[in-house]
C-alpha atoms as a PDB file:
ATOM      1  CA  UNK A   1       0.000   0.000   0.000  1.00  0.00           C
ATOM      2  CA  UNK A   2       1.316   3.745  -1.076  1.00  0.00           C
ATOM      3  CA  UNK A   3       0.873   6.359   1.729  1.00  0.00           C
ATOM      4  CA  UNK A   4       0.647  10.061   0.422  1.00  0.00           C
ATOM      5  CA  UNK A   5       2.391  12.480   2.323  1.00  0.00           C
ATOM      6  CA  UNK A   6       3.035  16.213   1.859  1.00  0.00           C
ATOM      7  CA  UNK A   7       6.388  17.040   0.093  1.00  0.00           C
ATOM      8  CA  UNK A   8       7.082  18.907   3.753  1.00  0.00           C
ATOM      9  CA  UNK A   9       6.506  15.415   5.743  1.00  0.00           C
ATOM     10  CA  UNK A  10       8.888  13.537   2.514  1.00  0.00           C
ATOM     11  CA  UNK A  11      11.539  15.505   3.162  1.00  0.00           C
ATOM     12  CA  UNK A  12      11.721  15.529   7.129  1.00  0.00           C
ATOM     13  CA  UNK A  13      11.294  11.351   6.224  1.00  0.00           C
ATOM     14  CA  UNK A  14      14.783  11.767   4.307  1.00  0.00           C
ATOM     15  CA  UNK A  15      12.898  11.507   0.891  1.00  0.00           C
ATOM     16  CA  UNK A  16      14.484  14.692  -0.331  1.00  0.00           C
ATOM     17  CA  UNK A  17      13.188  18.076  -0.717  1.00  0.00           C
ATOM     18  CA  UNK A  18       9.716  19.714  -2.672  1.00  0.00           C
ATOM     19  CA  UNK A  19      12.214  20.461  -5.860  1.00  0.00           C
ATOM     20  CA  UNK A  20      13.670  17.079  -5.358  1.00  0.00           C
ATOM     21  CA  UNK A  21       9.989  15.731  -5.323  1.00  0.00           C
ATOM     22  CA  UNK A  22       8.582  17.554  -7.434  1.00  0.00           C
ATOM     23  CA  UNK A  23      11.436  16.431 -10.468  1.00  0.00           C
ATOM     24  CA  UNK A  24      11.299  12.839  -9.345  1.00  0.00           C
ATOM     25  CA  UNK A  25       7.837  12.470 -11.164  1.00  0.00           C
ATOM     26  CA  UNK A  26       8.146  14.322 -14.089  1.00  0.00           C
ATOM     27  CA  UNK A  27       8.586  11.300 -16.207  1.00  0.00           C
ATOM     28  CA  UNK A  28       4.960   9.940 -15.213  1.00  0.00           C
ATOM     29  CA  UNK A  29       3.183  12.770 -15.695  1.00  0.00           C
ATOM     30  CA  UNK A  30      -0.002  12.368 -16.988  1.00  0.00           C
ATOM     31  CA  UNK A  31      -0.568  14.121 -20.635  1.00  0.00           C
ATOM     32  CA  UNK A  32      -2.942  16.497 -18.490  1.00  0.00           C
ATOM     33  CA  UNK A  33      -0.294  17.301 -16.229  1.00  0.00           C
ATOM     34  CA  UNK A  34       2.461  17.881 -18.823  1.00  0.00           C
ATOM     35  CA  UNK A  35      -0.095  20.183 -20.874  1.00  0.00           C
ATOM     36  CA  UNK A  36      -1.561  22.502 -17.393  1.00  0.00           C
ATOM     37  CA  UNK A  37       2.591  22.423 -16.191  1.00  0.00           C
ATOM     38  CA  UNK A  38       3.497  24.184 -19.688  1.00  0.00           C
ATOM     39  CA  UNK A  39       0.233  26.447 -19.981  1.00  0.00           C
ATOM     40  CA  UNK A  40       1.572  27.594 -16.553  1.00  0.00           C
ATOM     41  CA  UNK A  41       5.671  28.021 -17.342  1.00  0.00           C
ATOM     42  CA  UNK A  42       4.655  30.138 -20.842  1.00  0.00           C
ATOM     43  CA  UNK A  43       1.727  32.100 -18.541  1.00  0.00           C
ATOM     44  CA  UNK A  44       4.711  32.979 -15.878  1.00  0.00           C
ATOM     45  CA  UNK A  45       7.042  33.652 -18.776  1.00  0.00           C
ATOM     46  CA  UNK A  46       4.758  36.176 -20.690  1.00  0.00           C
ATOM     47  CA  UNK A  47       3.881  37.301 -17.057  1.00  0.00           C
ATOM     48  CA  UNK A  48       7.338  38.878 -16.651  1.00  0.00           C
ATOM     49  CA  UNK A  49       6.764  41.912 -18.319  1.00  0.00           C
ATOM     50  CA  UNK A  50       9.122  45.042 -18.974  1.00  0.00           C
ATOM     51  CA  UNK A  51       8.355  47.563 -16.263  1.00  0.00           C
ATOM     52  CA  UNK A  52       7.350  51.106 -17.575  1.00  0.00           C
ATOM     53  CA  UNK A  53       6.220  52.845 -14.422  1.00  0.00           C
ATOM     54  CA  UNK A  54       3.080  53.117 -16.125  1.00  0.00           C
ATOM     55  CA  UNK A  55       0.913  51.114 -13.764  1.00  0.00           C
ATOM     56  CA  UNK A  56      -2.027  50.987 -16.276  1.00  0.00           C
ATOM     57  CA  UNK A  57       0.459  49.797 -19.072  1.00  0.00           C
ATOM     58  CA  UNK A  58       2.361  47.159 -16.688  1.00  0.00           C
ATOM     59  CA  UNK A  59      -1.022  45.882 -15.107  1.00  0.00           C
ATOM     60  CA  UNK A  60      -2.579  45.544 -18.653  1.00  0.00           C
ATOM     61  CA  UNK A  61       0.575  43.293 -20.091  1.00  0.00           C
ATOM     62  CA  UNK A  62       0.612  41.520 -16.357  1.00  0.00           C
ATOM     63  CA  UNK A  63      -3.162  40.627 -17.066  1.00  0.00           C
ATOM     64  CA  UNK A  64      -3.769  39.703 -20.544  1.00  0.00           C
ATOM     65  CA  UNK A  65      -0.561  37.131 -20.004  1.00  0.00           C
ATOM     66  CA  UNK A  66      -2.382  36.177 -17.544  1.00  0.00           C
ATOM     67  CA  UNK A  67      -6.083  35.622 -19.041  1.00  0.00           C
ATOM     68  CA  UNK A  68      -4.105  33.695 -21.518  1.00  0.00           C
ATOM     69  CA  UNK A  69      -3.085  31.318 -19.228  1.00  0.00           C
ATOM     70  CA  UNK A  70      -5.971  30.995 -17.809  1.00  0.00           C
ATOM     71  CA  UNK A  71      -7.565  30.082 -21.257  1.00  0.00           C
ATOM     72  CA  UNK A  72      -5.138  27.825 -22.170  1.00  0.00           C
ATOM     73  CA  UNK A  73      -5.375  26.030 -18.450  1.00  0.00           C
ATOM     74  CA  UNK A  74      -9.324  25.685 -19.230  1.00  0.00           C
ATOM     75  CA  UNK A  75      -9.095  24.384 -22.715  1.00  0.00           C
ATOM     76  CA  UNK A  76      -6.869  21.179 -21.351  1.00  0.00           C
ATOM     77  CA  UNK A  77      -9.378  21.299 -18.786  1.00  0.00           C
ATOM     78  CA  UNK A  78     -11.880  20.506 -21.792  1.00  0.00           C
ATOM     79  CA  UNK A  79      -9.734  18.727 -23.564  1.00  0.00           C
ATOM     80  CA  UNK A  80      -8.443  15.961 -20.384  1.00  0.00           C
ATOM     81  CA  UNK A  81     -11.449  16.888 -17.257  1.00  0.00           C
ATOM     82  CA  UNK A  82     -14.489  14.596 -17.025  1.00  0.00           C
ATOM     83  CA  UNK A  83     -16.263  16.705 -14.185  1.00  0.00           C
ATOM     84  CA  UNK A  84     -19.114  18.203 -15.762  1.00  0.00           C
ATOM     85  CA  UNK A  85     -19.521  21.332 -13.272  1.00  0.00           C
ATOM     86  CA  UNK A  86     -15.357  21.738 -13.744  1.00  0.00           C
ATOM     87  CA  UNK A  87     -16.062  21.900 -17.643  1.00  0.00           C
ATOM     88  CA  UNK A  88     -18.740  24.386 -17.019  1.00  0.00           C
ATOM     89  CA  UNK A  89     -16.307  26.588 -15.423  1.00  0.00           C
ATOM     90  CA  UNK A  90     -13.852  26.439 -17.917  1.00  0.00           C
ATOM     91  CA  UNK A  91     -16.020  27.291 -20.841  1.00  0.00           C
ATOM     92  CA  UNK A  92     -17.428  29.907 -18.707  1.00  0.00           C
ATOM     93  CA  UNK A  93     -13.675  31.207 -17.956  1.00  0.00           C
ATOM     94  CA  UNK A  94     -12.681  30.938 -21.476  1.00  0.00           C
ATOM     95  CA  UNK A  95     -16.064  32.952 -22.768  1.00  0.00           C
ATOM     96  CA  UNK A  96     -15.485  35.831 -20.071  1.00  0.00           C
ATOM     97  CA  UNK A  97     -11.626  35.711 -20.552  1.00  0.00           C
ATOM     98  CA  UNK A  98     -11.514  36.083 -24.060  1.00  0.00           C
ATOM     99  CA  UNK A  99     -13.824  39.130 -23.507  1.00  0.00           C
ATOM    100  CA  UNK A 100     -11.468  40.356 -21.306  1.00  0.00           C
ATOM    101  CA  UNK A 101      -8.423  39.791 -23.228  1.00  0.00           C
ATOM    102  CA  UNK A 102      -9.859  41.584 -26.167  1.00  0.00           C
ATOM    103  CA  UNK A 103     -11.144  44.403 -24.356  1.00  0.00           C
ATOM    104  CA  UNK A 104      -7.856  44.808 -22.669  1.00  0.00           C
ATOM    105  CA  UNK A 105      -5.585  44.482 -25.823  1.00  0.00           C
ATOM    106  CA  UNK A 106      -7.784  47.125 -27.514  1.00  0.00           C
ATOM    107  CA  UNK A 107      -7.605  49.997 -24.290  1.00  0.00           C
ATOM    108  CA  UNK A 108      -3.369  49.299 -24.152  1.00  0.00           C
ATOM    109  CA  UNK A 109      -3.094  49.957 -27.426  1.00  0.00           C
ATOM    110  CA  UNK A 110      -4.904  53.255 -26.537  1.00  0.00           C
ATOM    111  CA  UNK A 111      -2.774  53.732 -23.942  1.00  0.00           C
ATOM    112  CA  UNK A 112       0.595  52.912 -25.271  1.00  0.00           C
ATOM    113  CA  UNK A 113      -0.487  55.257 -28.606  1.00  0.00           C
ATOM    114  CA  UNK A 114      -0.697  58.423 -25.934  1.00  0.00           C
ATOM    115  CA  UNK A 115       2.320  60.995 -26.020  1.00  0.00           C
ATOM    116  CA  UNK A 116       4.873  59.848 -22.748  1.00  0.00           C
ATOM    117  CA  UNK A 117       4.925  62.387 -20.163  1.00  0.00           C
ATOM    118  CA  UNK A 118       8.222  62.910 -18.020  1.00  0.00           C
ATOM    119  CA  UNK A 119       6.072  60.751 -15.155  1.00  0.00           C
ATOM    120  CA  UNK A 120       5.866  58.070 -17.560  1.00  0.00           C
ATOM    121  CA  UNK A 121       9.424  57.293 -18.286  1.00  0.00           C
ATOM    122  CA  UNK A 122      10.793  54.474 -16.383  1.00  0.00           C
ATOM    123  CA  UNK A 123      13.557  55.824 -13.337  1.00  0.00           C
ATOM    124  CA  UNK A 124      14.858  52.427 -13.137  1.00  0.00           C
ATOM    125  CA  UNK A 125      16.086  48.953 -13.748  1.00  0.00           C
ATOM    126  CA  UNK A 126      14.871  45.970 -12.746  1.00  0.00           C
ATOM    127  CA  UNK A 127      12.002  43.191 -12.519  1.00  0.00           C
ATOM    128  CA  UNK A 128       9.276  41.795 -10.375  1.00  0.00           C
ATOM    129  CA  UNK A 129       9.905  38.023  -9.961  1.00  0.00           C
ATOM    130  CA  UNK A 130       8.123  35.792  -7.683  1.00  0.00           C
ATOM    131  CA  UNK A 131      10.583  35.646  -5.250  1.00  0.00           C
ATOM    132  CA  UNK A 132      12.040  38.990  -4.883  1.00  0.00           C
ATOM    133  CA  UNK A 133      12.930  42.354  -6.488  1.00  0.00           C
ATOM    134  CA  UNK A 134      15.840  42.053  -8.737  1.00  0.00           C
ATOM    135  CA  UNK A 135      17.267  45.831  -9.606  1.00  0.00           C
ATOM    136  CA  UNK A 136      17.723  48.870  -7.633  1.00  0.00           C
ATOM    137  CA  UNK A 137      15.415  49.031  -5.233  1.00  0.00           C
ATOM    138  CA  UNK A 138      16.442  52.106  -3.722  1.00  0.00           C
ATOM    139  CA  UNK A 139      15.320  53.538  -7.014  1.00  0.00           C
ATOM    140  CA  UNK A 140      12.116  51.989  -7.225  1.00  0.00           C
ATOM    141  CA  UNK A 141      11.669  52.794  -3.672  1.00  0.00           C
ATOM    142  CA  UNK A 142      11.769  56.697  -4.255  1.00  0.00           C
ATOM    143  CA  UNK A 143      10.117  56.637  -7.897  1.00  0.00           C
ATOM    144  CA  UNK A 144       7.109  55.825  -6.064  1.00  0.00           C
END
């Protein structure tokens, strides 16, 4: 009989790590599995946008990467899911993403058309990531 534990309780059992875990797998993954884990490394990649200062600009790119994702996520839902209230949801997030995602491709092109102010000019490098800020944060940190 196989026991299920938390990748936490695996490695305080000497069964390595959540990376170590999480890698050990990869070569059973279901087809479902391998399609949502790619939907969800391209959403992260288009995710990590160039930062403009322009909070309307950054949170548009931010957002249609990821209603893309999420589109992609609920057609291998459809594609792979047998729960008919879970395929519900997905055509129901595709249908209102896809609204979304049009509406909000249309108002930063708008936006991105408009003459830059000196407010809208970036004062520094650097990038959001999951973890932390990479760049100079004392920069970003008085641009505000």
């Amino acid at each position: 009989m196989t026991v299920a534990m938390p990748c936490s309780q695996a490695a305080d059992s000497g069964h390595g790590g959540h990376g170590e875990h999480a890698n050990h797998h990869v070569a059973n993954d279901s087809a479902s599995t391998k399609a949502l884990k790619e939907a969800n490394n391209v959403m992260h990649k288009d995710m990590d946008i160039t930062y403009t200062d322009d909070v309307d600009v950054d949170f548009l790119r931010g957002m249609i990467a990821h209603h893309q994702g999420a589109v992609e996520m609920a057609q291998i839902q459809l594609k792979y899911g047998k729960d008919a209230q879970v395929k519900r949801l997905a055509q129901d997030i595709i249908r209102a993403q896809n609204i979304e995602i049009k509406w909000m491709k249309r108002w930063l092109a708008q936006l991105e058309a408009r003459p830059l102010n000196r407010s809208d000019v970036p004062t520094g490098s650097g990038t959001w990531t999951d973890m932390k800020w990479t760049g100079d944060k004392d920069v970003w940190l008085n641009s505000r």
